[in-house]
Protein backbone atom coordinates (compact mmCIF):
# COMPACT_ATOMS: atom_id res chain seq x y z
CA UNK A 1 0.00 0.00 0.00
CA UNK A 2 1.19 3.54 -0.81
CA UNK A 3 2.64 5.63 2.00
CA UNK A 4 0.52 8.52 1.18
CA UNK A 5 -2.84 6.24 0.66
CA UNK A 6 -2.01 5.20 4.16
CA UNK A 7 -2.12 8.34 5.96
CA UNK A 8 -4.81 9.77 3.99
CA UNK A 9 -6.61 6.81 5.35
CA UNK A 10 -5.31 7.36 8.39
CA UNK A 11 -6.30 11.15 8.53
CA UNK A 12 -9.72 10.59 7.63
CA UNK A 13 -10.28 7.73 10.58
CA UNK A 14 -8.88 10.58 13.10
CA UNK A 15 -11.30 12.61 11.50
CA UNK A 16 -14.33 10.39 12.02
CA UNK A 17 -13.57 9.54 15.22
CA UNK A 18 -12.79 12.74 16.52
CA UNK A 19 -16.28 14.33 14.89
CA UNK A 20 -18.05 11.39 16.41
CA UNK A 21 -16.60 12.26 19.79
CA UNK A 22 -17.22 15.45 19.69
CA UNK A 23 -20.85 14.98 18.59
CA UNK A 24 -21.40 13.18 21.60
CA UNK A 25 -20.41 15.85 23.66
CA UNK A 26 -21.40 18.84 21.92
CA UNK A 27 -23.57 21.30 23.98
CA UNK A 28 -27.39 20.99 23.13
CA UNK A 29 -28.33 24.43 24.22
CA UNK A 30 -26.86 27.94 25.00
CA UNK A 31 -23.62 27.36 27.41
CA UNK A 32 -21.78 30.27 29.41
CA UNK A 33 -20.08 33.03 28.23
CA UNK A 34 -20.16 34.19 24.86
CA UNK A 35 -21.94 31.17 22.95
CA UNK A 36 -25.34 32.69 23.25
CA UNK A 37 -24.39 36.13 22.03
CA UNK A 38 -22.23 34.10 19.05
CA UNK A 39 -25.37 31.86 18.77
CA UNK A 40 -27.66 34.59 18.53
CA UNK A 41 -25.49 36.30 16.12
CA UNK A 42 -25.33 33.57 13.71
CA UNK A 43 -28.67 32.59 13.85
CA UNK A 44 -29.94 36.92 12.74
CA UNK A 45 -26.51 37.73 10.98
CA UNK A 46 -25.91 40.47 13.55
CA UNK A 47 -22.09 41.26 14.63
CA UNK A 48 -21.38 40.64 18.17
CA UNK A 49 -18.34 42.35 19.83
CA UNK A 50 -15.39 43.37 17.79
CA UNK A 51 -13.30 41.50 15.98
CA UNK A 52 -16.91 39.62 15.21
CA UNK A 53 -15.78 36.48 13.73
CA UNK A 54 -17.46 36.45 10.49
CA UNK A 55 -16.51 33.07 8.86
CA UNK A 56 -17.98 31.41 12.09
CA UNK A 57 -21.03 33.47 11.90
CA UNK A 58 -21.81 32.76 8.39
CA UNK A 59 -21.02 28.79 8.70
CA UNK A 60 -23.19 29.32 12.27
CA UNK A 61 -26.10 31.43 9.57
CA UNK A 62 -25.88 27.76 7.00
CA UNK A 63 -25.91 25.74 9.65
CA UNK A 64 -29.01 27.31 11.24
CA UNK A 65 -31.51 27.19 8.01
CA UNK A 66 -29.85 23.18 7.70
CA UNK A 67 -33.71 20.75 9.73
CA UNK A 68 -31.53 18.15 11.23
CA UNK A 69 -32.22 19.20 14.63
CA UNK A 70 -35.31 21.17 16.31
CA UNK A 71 -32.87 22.89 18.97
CA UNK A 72 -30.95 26.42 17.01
CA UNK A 73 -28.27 26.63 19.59
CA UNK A 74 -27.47 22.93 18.88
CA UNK A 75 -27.00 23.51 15.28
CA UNK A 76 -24.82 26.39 15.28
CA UNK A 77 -22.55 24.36 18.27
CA UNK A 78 -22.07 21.76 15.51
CA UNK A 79 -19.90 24.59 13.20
CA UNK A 80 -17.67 24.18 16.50
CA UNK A 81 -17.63 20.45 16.31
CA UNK A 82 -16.97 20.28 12.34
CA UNK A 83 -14.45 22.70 12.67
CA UNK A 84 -12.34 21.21 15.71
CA UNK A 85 -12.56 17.60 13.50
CA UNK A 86 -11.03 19.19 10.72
CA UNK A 87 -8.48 21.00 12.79
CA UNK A 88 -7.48 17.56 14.61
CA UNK A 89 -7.05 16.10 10.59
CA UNK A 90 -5.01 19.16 9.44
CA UNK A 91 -2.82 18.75 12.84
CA UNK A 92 -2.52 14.66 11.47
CA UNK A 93 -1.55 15.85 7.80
């Protein structure tokens, strides 16, 4: 088997399990701190405090309008799980 097939298949496992992990444990609702102001951002395309963090509220804004749960604040939580998956597969590669 090719050394680069390898990781690559390697990488992606790390990814699934990782996401799966985190999916488990992902907050269903609002959490301290800033998550409900970031939350309610995303979900009206408002800008919280500066510096605002627009990628996250526009992924948080698509991830919102996307049925696969009836709870908002667990949808735009799951931008936070995608995103810390794909940083643990980048970290890998």
């Amino acid at each position: 088997m090719n050394k680069k097939l390898l990781h690559r298949i390697i990488g992606f496992s790390v990814f699934l399990i990782t996401a799966f992990v985190y999916f488990l444990t992902v907050q269903p609702s609002v959490s301290f701190w800033d998550c409900g102001e970031f939350i309610a951002s995303a979900y009206l395309m408002q800008v919280p405090h500066p510096p605002g963090t627009p990628l996250f509220l526009i992924l948080g804004r698509f991830f919102s309008m996307i049925p696969f749960a009836e709870n908002i604040a667990f949808r735009v939580n799951t931008v936070s799980v995608l995103s810390s998956a794909f940083t643990v597969l980048f970290v890998y590669l």
